[in-house]
PDB file of N, CA and C in Angstrom:
ATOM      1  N   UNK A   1     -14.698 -21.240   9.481  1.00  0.00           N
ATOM      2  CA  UNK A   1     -13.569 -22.125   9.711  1.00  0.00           C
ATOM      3  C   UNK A   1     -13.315 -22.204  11.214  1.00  0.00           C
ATOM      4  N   UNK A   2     -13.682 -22.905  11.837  1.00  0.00           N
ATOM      5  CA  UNK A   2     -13.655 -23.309  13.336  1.00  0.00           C
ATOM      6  C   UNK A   2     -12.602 -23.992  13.645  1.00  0.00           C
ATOM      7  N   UNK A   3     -12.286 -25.496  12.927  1.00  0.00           N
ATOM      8  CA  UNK A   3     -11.604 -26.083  13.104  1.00  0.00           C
ATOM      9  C   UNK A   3     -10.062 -25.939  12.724  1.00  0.00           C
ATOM     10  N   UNK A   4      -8.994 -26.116  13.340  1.00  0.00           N
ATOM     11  CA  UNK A   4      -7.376 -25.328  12.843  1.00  0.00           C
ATOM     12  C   UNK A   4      -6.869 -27.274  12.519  1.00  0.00           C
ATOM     13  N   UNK A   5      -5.949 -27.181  11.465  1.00  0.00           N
ATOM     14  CA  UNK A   5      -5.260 -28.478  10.982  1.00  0.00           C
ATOM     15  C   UNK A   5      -3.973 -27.818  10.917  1.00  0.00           C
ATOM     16  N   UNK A   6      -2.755 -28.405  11.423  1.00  0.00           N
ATOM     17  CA  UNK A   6      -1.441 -28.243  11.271  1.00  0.00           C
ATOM     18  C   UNK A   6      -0.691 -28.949   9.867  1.00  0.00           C
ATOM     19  N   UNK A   7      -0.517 -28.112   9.416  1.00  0.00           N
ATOM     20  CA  UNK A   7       0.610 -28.334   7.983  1.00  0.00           C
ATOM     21  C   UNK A   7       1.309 -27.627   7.584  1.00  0.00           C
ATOM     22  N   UNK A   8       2.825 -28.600   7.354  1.00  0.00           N
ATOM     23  CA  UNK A   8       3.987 -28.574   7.390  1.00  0.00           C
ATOM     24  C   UNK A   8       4.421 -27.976   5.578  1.00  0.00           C
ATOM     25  N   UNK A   9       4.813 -26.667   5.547  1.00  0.00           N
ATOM     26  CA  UNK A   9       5.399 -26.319   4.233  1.00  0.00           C
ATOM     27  C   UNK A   9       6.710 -26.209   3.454  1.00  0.00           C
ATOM     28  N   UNK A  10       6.833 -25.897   2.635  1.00  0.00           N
ATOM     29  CA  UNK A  10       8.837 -25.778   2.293  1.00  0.00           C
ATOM     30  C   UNK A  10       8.252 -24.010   1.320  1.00  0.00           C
ATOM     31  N   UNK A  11       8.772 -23.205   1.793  1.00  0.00           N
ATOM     32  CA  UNK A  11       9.108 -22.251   1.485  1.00  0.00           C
ATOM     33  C   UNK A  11      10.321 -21.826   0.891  1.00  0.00           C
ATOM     34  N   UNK A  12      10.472 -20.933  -0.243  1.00  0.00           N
ATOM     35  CA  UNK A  12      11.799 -20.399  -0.375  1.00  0.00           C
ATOM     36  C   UNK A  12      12.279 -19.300   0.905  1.00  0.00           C
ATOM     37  N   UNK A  13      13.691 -19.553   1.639  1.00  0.00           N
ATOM     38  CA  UNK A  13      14.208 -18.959   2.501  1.00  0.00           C
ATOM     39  C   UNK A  13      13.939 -17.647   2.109  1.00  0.00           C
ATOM     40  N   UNK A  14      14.005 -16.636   1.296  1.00  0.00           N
ATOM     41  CA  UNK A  14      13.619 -15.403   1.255  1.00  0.00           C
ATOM     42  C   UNK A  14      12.217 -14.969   1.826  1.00  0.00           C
ATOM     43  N   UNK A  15      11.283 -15.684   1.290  1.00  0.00           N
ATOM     44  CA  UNK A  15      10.058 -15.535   1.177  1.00  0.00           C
ATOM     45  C   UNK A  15       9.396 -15.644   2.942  1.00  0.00           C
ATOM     46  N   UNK A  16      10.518 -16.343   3.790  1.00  0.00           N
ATOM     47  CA  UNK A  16      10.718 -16.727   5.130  1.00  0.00           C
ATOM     48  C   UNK A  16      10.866 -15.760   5.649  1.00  0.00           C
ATOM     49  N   UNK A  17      11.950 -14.864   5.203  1.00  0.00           N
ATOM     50  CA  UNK A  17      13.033 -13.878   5.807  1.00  0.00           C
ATOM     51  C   UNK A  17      11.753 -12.516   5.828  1.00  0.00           C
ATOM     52  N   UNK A  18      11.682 -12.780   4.608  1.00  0.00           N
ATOM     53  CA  UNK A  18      10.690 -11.477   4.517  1.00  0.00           C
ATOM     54  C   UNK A  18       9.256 -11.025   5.437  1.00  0.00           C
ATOM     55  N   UNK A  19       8.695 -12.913   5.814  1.00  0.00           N
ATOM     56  CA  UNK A  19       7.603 -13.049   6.038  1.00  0.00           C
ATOM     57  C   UNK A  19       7.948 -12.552   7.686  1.00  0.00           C
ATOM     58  N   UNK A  20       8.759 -13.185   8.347  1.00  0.00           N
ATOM     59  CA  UNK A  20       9.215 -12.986   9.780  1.00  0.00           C
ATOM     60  C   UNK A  20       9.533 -11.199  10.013  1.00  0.00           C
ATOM     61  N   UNK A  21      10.142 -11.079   9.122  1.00  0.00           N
ATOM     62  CA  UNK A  21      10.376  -9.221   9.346  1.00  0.00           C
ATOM     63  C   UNK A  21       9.421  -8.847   9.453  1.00  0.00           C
ATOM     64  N   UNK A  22       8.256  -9.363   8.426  1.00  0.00           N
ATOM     65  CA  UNK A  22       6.881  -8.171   8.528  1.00  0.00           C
ATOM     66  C   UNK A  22       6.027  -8.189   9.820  1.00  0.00           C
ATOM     67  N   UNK A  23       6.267  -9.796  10.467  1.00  0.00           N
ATOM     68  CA  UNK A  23       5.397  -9.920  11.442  1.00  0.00           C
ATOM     69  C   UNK A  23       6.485  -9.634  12.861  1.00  0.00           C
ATOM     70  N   UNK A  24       7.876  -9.295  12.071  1.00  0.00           N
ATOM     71  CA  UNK A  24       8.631  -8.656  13.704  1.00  0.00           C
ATOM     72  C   UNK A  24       8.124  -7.267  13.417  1.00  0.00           C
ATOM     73  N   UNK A  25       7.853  -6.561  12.463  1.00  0.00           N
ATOM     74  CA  UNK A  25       7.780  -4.918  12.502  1.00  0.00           C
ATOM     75  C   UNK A  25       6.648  -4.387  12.861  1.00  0.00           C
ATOM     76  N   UNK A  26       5.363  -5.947  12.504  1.00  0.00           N
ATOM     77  CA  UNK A  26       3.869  -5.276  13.328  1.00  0.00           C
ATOM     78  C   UNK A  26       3.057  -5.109  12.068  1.00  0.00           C
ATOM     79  N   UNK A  27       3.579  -5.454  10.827  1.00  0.00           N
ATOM     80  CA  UNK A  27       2.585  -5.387   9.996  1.00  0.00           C
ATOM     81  C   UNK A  27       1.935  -6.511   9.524  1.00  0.00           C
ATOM     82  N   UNK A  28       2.421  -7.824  10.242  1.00  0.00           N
ATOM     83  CA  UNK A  28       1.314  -8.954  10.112  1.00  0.00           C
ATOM     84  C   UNK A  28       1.281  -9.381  11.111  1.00  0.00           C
ATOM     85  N   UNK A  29       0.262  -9.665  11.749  1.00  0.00           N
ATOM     86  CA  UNK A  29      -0.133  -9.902  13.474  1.00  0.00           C
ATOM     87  C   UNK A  29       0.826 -11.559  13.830  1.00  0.00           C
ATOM     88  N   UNK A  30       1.132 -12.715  12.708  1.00  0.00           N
ATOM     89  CA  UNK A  30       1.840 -13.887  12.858  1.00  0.00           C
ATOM     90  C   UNK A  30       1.805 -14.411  11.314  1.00  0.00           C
ATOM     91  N   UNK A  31       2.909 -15.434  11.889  1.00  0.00           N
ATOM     92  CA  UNK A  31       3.037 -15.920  10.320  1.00  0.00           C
ATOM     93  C   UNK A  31       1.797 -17.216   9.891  1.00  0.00           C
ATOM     94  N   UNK A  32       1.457 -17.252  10.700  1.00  0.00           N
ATOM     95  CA  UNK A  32      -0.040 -18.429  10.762  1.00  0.00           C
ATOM     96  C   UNK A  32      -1.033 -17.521   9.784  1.00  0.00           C
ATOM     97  N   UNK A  33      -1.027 -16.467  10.385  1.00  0.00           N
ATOM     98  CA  UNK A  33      -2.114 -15.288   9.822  1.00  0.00           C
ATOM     99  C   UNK A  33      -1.940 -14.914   8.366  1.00  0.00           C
ATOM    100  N   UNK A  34      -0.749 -14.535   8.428  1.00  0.00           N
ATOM    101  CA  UNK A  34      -0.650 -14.019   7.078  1.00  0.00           C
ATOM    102  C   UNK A  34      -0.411 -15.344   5.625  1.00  0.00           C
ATOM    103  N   UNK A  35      -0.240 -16.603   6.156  1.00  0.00           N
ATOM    104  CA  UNK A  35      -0.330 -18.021   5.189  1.00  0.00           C
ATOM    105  C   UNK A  35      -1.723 -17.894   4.861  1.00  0.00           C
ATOM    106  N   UNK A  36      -2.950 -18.277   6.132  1.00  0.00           N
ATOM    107  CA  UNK A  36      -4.346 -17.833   6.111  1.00  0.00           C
ATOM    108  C   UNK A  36      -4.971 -16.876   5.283  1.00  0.00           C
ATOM    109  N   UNK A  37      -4.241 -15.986   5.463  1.00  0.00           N
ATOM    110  CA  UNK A  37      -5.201 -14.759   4.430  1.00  0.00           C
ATOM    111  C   UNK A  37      -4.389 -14.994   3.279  1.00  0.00           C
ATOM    112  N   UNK A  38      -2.956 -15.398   2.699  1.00  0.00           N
ATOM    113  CA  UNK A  38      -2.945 -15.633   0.978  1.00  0.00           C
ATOM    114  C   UNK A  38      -3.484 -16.774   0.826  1.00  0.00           C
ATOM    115  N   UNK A  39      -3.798 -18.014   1.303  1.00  0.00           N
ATOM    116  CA  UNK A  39      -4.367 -18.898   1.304  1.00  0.00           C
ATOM    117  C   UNK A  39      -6.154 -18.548   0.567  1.00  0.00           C
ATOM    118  N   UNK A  40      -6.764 -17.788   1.431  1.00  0.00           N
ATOM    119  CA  UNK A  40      -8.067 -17.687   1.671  1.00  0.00           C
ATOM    120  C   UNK A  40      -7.720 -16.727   0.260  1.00  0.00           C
ATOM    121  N   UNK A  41      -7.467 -15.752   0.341  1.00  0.00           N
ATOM    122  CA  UNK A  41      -7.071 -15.053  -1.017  1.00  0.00           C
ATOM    123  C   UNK A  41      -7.137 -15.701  -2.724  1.00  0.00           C
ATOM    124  N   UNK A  42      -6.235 -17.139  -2.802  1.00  0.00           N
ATOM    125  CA  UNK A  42      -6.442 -17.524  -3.959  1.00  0.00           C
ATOM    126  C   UNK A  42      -7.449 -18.461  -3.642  1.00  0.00           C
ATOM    127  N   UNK A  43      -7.868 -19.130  -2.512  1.00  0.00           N
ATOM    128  CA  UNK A  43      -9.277 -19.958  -2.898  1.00  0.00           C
ATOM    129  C   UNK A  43     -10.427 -19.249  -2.832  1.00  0.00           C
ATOM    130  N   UNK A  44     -11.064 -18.218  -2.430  1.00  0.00           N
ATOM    131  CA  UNK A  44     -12.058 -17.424  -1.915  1.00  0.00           C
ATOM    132  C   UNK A  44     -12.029 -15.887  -2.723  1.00  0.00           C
ATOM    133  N   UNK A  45     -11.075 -16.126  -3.655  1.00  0.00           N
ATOM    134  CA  UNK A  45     -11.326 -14.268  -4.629  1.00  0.00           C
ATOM    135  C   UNK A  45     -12.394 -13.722  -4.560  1.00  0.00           C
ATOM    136  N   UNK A  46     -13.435 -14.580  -5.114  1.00  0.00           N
ATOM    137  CA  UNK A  46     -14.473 -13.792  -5.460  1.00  0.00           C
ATOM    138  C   UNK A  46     -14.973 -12.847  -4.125  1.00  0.00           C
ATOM    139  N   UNK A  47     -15.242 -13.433  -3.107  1.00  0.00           N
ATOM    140  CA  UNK A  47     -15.920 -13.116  -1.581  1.00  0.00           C
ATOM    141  C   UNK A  47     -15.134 -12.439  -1.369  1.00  0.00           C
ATOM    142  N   UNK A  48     -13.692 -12.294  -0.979  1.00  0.00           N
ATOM    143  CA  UNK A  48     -12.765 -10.776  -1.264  1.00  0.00           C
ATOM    144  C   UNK A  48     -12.904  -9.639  -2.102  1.00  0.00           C
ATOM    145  N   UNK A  49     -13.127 -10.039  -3.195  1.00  0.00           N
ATOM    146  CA  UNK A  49     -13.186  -9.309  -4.362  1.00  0.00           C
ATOM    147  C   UNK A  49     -14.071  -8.197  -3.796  1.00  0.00           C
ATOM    148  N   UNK A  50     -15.361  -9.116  -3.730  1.00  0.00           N
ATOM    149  CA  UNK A  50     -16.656  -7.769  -3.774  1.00  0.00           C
ATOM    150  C   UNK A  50     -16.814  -7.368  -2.542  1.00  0.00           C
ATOM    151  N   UNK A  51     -16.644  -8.043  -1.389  1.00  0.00           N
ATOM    152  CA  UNK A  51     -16.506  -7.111  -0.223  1.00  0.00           C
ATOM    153  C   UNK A  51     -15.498  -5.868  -0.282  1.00  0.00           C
ATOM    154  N   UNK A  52     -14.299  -6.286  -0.722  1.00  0.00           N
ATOM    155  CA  UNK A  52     -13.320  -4.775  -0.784  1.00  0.00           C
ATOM    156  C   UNK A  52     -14.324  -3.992  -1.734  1.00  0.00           C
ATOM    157  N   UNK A  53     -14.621  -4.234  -3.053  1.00  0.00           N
ATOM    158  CA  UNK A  53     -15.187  -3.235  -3.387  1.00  0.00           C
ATOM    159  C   UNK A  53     -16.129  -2.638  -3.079  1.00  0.00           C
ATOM    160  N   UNK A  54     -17.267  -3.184  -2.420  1.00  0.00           N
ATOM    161  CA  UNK A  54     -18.385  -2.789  -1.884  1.00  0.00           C
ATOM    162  C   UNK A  54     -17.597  -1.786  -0.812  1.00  0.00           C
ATOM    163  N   UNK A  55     -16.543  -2.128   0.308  1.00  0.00           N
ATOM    164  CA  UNK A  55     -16.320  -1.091   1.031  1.00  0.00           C
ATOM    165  C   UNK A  55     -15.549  -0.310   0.752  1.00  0.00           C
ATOM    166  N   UNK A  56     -14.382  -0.366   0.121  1.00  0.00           N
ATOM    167  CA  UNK A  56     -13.418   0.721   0.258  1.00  0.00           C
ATOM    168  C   UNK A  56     -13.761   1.299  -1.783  1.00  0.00           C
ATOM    169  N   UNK A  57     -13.670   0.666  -2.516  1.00  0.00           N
ATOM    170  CA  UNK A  57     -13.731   1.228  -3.772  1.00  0.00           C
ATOM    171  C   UNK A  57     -14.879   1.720  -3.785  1.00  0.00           C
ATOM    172  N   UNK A  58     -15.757   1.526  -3.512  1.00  0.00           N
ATOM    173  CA  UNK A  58     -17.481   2.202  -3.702  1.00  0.00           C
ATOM    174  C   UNK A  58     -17.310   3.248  -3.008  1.00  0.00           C
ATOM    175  N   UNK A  59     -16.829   3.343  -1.845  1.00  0.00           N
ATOM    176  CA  UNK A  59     -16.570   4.780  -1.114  1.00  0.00           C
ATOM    177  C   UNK A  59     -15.301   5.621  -1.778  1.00  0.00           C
ATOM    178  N   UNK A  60     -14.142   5.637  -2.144  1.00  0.00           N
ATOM    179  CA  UNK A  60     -13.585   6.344  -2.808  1.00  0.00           C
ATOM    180  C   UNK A  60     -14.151   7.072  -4.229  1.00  0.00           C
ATOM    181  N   UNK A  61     -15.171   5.826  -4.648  1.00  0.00           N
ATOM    182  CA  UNK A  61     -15.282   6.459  -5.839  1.00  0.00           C
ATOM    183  C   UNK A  61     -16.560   7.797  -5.514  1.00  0.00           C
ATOM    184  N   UNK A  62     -17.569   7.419  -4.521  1.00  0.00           N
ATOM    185  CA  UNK A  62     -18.358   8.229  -3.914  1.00  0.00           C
ATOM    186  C   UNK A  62     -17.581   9.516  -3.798  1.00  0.00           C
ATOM    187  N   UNK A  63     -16.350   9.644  -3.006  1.00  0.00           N
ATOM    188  CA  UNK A  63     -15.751  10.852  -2.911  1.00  0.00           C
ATOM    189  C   UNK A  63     -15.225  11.540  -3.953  1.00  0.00           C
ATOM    190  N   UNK A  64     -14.400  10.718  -4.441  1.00  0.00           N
ATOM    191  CA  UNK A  64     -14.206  11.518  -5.827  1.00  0.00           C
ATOM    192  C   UNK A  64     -15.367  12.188  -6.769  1.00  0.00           C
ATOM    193  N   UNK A  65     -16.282  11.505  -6.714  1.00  0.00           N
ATOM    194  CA  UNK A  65     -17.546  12.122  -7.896  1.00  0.00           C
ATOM    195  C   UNK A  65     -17.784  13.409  -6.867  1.00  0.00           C
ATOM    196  N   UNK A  66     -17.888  13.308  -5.060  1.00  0.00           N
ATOM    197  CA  UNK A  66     -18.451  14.418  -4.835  1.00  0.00           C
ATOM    198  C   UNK A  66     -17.167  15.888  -4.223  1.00  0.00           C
ATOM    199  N   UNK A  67     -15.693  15.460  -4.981  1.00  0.00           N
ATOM    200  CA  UNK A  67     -15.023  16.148  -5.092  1.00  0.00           C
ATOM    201  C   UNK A  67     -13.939  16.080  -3.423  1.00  0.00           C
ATOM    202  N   UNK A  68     -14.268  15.430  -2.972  1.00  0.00           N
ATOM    203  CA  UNK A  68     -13.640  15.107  -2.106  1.00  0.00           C
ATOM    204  C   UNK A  68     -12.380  14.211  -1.690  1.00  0.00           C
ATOM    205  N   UNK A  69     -11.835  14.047  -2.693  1.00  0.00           N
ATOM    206  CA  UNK A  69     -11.012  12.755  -2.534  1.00  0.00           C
ATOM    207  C   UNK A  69      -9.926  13.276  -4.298  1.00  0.00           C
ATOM    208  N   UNK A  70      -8.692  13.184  -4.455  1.00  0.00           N
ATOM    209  CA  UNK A  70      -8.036  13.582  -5.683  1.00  0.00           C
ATOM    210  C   UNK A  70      -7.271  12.136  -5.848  1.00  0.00           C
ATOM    211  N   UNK A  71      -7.657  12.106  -7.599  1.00  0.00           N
ATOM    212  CA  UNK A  71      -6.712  10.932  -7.774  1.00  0.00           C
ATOM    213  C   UNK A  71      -5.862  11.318  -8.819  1.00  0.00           C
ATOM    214  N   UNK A  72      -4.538  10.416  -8.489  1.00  0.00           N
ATOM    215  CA  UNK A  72      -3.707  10.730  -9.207  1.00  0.00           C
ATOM    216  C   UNK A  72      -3.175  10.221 -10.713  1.00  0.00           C
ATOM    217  N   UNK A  73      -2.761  10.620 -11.229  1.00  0.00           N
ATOM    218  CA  UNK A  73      -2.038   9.684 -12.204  1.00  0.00           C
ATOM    219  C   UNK A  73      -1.190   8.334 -12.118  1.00  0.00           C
ATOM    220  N   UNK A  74      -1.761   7.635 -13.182  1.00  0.00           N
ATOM    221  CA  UNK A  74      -1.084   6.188 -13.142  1.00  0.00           C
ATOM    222  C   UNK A  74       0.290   6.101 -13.002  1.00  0.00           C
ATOM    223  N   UNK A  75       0.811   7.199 -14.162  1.00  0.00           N
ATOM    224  CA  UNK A  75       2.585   7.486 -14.055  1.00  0.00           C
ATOM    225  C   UNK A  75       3.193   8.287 -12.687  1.00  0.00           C
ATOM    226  N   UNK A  76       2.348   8.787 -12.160  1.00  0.00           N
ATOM    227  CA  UNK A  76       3.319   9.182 -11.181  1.00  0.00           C
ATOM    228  C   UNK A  76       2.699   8.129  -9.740  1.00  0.00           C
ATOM    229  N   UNK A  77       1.987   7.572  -9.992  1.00  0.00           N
ATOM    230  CA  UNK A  77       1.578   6.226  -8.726  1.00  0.00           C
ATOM    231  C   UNK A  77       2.754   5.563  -8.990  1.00  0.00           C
ATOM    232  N   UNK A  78       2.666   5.097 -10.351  1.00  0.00           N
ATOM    233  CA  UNK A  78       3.842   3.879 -10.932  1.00  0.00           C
ATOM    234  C   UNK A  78       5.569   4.619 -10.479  1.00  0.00           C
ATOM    235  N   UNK A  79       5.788   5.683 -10.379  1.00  0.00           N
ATOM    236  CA  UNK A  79       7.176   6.543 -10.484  1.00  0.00           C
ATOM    237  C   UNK A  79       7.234   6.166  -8.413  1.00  0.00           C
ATOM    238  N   UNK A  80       6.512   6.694  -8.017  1.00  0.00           N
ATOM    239  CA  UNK A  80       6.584   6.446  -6.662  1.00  0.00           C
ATOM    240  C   UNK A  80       6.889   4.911  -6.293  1.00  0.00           C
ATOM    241  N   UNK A  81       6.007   3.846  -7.130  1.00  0.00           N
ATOM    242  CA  UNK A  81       6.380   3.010  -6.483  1.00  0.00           C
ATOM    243  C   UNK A  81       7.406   2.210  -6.918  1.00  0.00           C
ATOM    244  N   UNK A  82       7.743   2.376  -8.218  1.00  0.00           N
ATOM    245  CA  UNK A  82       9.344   2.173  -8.724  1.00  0.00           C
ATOM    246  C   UNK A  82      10.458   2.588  -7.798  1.00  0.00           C
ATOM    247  N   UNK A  83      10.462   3.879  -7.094  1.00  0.00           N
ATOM    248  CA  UNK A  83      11.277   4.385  -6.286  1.00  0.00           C
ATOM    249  C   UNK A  83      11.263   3.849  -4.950  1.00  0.00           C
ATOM    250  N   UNK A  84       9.990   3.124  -4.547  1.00  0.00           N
ATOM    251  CA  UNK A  84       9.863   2.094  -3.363  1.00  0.00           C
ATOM    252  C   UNK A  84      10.715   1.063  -3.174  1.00  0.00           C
ATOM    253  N   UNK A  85      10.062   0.445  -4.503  1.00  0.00           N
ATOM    254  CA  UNK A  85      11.155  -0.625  -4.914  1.00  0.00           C
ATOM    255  C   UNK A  85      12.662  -0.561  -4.876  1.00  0.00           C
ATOM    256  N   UNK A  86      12.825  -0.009  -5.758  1.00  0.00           N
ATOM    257  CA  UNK A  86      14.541   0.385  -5.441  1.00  0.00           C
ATOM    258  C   UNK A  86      15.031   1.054  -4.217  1.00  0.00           C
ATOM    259  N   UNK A  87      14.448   1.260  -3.318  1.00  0.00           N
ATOM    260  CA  UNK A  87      14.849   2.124  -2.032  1.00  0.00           C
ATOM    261  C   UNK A  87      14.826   0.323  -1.185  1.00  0.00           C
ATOM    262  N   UNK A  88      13.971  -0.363  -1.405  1.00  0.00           N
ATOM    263  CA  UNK A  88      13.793  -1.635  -0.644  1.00  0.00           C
ATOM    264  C   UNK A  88      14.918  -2.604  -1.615  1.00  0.00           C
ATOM    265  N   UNK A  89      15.304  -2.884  -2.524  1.00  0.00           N
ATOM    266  CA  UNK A  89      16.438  -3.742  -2.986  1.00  0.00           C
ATOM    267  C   UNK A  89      17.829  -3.244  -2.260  1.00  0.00           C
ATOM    268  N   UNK A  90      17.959  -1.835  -2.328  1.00  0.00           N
ATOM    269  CA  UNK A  90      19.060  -1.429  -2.067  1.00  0.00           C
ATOM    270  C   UNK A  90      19.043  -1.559  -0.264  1.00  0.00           C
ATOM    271  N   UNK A  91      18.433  -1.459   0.434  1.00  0.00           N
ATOM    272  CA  UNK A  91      18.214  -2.328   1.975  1.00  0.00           C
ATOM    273  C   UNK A  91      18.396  -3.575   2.148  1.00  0.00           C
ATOM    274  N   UNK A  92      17.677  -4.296   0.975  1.00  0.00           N
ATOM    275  CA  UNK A  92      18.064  -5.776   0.972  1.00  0.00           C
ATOM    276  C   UNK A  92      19.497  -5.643   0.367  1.00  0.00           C
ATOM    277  N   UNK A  93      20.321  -5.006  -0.048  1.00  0.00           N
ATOM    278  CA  UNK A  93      21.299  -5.636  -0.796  1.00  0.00           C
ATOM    279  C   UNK A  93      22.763  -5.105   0.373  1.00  0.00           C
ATOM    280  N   UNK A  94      21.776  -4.497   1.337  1.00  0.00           N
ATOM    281  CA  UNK A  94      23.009  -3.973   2.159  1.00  0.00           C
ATOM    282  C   UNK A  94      23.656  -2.600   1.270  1.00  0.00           C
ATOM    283  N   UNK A  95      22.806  -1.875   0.938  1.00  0.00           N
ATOM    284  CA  UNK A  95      23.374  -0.841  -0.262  1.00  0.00           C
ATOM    285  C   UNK A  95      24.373  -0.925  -1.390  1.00  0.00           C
ATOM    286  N   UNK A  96      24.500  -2.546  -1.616  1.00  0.00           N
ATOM    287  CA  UNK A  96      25.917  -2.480  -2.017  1.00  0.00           C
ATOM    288  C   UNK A  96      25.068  -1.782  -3.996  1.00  0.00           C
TER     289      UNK A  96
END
């Protein structure tokens, strides 16, 4: 993709709010960038797909078989990130 085309979107204001925080806090380099990669995301899955797995899942699973790497349970992944969640509503909600 060489060539850049400018287009104009309507977003829900949250989805705005949220997007600008992430790229004021440093976890998305701009908001150009991060449209680009969900963009490229639902047209291009597949070519995502198997590159992540080829690099990062093929190597975790490498470690784990050779004991190097511990995985955890689904319920306590899921318990952690339930508690994410609600730690992030209650920020958005102003703790109320």
């Amino acid at each position: 993709m060489s060539a850049t085309e400018r287009v104009i979107v309507d977003l829900p204001a949250e989805l705005v709010r949220e997007l600008r925080e992430r790229v004021a806090a440093g976890e998305i380099s701009s908001e150009s960038e991060a449209l680009r990669q969900g963009l490229e995301s639902v047209l291009v899955p597949d070519i995502w797909d198997e590159d992540w797995i080829e690099r990062e899942a093929g190597a975790v699973y490498d470690r784990v078989l050779a004991g190097e790497e511990e995985l955890f349970p689904a319920d306590q992944v899921f318990a952690e990130l339930r508690a994410r969640i609600a730690a992030r509503a209650d920020r958005n909600s102003g703790g109320r």
